[in-house]
PDB file of N, CA and C in Angstrom:
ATOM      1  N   UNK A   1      28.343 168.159 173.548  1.00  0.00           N
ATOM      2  CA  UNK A   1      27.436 168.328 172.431  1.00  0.00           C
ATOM      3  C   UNK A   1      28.252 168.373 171.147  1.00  0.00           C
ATOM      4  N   UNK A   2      27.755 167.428 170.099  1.00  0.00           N
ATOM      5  CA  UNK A   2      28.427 167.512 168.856  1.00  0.00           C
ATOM      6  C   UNK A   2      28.188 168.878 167.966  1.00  0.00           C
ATOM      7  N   UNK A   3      28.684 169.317 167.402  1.00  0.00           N
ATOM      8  CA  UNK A   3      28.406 170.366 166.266  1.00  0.00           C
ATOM      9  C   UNK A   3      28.315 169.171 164.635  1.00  0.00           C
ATOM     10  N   UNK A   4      27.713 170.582 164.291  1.00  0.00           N
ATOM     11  CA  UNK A   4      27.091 169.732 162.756  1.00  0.00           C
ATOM     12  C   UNK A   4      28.645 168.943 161.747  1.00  0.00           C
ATOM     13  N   UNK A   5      29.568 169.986 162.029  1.00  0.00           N
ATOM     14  CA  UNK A   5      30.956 169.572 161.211  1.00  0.00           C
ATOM     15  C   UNK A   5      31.008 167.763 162.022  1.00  0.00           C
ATOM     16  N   UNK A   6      31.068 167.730 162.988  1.00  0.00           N
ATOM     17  CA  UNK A   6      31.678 166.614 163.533  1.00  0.00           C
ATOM     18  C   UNK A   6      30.790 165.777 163.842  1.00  0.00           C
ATOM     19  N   UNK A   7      29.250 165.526 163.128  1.00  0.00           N
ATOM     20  CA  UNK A   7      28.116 165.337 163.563  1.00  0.00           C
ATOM     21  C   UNK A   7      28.429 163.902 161.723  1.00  0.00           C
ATOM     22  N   UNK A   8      28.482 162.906 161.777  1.00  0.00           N
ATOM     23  CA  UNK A   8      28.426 161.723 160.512  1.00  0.00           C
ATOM     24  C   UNK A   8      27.431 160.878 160.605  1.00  0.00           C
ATOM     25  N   UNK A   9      26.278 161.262 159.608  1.00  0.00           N
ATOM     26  CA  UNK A   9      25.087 160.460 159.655  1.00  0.00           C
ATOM     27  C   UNK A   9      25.070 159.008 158.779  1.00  0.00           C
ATOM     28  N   UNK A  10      25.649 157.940 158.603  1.00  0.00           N
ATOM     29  CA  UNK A  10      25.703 157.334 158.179  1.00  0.00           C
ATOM     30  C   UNK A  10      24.895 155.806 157.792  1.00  0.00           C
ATOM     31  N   UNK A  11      23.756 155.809 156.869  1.00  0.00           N
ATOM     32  CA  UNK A  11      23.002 154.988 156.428  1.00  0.00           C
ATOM     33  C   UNK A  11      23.272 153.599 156.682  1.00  0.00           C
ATOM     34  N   UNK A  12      22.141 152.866 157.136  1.00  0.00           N
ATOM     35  CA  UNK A  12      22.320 151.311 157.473  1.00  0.00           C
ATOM     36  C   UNK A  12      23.092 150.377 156.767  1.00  0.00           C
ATOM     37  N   UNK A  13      22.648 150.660 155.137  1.00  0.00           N
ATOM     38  CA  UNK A  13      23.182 150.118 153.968  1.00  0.00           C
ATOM     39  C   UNK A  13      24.648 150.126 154.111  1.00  0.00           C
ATOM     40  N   UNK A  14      25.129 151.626 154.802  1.00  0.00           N
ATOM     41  CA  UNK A  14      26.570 151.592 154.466  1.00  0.00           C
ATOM     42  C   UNK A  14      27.719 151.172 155.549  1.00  0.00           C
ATOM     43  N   UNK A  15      26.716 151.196 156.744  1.00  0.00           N
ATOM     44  CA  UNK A  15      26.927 151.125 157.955  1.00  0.00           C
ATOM     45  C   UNK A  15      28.942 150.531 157.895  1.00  0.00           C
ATOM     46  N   UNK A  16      28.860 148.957 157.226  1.00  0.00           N
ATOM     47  CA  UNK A  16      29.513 148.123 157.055  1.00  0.00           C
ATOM     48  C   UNK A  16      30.789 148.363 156.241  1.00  0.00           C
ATOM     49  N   UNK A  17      30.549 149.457 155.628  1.00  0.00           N
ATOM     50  CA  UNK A  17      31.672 150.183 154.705  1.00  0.00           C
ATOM     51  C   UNK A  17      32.849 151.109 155.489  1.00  0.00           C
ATOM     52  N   UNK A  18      32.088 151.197 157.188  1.00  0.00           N
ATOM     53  CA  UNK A  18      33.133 152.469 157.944  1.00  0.00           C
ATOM     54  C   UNK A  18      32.900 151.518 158.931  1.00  0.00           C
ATOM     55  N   UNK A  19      32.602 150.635 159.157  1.00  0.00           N
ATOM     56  CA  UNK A  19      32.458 149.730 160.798  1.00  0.00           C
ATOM     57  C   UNK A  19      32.552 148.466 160.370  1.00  0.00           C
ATOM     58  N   UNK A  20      33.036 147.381 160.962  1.00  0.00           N
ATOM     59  CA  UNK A  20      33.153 146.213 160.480  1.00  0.00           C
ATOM     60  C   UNK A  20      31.715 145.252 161.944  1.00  0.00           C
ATOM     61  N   UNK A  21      31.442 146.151 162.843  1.00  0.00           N
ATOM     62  CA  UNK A  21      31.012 145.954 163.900  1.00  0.00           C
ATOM     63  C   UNK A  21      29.609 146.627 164.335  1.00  0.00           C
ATOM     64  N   UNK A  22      28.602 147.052 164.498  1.00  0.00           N
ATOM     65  CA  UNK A  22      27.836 145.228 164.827  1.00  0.00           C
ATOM     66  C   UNK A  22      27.529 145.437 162.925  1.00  0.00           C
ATOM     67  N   UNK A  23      27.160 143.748 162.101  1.00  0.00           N
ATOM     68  CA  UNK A  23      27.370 143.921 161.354  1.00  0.00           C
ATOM     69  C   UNK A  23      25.923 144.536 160.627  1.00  0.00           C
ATOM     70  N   UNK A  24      25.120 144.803 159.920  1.00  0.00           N
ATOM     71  CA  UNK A  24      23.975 145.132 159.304  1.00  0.00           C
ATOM     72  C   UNK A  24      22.932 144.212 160.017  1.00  0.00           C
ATOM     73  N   UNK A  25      23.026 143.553 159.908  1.00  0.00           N
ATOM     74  CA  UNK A  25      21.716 142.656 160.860  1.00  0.00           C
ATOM     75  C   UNK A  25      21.183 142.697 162.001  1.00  0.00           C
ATOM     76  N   UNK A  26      22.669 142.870 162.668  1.00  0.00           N
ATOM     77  CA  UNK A  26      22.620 143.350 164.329  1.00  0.00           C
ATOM     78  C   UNK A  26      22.464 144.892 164.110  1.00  0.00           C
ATOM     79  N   UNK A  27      22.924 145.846 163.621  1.00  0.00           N
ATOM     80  CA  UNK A  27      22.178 146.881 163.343  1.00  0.00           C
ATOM     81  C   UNK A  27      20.701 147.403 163.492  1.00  0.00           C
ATOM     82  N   UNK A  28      20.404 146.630 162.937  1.00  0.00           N
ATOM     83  CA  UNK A  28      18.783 146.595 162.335  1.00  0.00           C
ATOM     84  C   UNK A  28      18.075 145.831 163.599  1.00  0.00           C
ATOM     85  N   UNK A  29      18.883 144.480 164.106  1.00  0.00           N
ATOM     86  CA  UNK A  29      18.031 144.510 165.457  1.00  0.00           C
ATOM     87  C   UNK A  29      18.004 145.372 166.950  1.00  0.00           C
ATOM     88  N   UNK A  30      19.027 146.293 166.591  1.00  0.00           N
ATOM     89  CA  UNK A  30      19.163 147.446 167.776  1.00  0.00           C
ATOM     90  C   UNK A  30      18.553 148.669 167.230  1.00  0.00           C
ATOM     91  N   UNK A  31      18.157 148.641 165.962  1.00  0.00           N
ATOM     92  CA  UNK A  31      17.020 149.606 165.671  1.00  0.00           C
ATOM     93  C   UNK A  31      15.657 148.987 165.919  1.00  0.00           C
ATOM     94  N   UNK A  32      15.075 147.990 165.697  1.00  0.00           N
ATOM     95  CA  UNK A  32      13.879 147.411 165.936  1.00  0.00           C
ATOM     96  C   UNK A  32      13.430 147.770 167.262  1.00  0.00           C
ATOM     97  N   UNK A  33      14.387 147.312 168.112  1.00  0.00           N
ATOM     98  CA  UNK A  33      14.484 147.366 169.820  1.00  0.00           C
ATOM     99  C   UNK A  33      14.995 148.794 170.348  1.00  0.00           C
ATOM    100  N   UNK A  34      14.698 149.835 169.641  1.00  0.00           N
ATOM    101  CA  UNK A  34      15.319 151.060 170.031  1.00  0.00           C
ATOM    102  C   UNK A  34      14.641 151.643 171.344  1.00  0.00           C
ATOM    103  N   UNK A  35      13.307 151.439 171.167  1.00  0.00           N
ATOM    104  CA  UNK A  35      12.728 152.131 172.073  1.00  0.00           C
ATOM    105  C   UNK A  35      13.106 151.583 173.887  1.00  0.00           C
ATOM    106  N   UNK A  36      13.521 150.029 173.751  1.00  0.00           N
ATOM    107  CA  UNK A  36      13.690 149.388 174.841  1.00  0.00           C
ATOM    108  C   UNK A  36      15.317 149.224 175.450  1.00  0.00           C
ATOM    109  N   UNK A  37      16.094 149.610 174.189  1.00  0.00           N
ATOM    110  CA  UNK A  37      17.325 149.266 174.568  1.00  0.00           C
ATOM    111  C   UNK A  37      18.358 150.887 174.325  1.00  0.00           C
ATOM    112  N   UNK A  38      17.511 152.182 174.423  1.00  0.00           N
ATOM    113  CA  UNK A  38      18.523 152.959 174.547  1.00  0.00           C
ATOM    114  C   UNK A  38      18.827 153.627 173.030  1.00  0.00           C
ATOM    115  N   UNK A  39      18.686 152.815 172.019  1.00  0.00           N
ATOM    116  CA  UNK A  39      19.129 153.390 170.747  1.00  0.00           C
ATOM    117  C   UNK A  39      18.969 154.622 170.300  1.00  0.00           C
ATOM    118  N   UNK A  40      17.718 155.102 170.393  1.00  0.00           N
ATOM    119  CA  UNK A  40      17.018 155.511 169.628  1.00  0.00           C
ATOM    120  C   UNK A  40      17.537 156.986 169.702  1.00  0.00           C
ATOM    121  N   UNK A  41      18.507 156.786 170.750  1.00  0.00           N
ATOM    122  CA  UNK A  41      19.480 158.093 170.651  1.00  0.00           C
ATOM    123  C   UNK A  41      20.525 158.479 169.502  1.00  0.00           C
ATOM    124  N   UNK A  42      20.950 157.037 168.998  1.00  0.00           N
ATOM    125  CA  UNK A  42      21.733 156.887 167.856  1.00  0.00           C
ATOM    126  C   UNK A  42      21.500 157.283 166.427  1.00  0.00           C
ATOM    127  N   UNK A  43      20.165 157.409 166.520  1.00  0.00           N
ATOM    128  CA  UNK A  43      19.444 157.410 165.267  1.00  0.00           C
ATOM    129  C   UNK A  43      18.850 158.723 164.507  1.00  0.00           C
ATOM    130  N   UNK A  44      18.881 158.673 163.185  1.00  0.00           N
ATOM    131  CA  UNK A  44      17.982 159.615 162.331  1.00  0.00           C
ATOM    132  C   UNK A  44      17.222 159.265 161.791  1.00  0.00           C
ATOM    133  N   UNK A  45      16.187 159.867 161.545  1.00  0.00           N
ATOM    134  CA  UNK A  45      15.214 159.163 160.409  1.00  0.00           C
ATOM    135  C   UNK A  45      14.608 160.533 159.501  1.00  0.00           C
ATOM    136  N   UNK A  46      14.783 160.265 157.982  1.00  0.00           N
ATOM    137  CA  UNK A  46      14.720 161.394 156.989  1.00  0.00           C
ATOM    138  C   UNK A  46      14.248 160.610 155.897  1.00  0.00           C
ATOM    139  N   UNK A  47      12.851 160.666 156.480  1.00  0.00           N
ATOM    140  CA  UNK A  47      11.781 159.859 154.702  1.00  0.00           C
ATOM    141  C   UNK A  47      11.792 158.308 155.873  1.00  0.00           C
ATOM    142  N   UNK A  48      11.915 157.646 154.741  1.00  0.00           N
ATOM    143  CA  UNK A  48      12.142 155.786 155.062  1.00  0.00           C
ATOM    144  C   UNK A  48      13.270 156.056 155.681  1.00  0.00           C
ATOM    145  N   UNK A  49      14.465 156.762 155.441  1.00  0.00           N
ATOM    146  CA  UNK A  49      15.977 156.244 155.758  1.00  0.00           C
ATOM    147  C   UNK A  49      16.172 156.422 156.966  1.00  0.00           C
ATOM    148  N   UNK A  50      17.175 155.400 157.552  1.00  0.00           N
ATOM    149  CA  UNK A  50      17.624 155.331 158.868  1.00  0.00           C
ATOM    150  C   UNK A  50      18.857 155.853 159.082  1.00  0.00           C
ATOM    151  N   UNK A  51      19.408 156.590 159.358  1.00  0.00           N
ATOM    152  CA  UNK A  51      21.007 156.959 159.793  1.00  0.00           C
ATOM    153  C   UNK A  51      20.911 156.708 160.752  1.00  0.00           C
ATOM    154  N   UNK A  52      22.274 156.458 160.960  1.00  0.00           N
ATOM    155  CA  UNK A  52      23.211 155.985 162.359  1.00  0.00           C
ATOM    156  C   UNK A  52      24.262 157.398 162.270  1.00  0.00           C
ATOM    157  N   UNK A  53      23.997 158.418 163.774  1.00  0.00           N
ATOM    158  CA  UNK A  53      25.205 159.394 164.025  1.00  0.00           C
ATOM    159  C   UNK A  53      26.091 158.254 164.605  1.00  0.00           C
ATOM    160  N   UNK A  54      27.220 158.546 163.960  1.00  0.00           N
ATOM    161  CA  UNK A  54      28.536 157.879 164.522  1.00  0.00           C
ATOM    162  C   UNK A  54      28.995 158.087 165.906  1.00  0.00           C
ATOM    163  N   UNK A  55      28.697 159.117 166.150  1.00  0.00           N
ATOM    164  CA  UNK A  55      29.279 159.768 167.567  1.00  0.00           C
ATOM    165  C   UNK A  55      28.381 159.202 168.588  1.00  0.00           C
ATOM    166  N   UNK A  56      27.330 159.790 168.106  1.00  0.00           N
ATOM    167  CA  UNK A  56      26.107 159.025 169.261  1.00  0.00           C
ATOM    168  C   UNK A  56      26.522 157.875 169.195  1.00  0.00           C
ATOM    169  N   UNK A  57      26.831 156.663 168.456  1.00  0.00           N
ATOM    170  CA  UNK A  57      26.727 155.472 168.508  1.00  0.00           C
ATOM    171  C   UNK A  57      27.614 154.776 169.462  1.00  0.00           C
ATOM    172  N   UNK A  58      29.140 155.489 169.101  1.00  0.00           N
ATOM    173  CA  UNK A  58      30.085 155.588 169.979  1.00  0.00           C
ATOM    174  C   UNK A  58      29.273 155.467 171.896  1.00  0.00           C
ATOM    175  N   UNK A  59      29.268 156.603 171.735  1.00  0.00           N
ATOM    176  CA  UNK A  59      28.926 157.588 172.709  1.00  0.00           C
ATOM    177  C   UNK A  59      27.370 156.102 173.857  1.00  0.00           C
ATOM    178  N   UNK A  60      26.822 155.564 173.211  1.00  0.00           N
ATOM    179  CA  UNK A  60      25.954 154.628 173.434  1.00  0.00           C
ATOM    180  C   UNK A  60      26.497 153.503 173.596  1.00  0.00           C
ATOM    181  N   UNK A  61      27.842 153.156 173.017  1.00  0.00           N
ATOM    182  CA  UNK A  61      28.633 151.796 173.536  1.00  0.00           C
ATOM    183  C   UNK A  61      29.298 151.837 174.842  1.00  0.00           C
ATOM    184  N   UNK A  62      29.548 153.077 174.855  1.00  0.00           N
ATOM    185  CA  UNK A  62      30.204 153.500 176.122  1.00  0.00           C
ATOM    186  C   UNK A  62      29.635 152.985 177.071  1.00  0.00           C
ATOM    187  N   UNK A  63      28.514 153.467 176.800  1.00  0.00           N
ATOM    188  CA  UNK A  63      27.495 153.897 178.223  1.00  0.00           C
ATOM    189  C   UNK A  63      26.516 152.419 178.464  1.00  0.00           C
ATOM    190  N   UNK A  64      26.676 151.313 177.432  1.00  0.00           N
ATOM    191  CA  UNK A  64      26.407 149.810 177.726  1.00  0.00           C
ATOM    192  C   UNK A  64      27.447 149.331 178.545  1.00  0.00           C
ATOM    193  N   UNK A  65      28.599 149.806 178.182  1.00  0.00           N
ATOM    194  CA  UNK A  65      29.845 149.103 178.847  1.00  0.00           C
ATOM    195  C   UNK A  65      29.926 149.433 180.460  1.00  0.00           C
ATOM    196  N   UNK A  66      29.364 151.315 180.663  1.00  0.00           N
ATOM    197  CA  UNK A  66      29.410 151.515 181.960  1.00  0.00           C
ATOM    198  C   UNK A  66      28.368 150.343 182.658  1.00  0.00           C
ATOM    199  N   UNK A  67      27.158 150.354 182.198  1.00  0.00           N
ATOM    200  CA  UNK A  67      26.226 149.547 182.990  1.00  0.00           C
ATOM    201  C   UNK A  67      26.226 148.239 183.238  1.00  0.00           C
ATOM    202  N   UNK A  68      27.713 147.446 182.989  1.00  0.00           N
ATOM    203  CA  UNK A  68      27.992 145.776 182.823  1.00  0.00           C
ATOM    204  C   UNK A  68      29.202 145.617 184.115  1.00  0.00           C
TER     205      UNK A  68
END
């Protein structure tokens, strides 16, 4: 379990500024498809805005990679 210190909510917009990977587009289509593909663990939502927890996100690549 993350704690709040180590917990980085980081906006779609900026996504691309700390990740070079997946880029904003592909982003946005693994949010569209959240409900079907697992995401939706990754995610915040506060108003309109979407954050991406970093850790979770991590933490969700992993666990695509286990299932391949």
């Amino acid at each position: 379990m993350t704690t709040l210190q180590e917990t980085k909510l980081i906006p779609v917009s900026d996504w691309g500024k700390h990740h070079s990977w997946p880029p904003q587009g592909g982003l946005r289509h693994l949010i569209f498809h959240e409900e079907t593909n697992g995401f939706s663990h990754c995610i915040r939502r506060v108003g309109r805005r979407v954050l991406i927890d970093e850790v979770k996100f991590f933490e969700w690549v992993e666990k695509q990679n286990e299932n391949n």
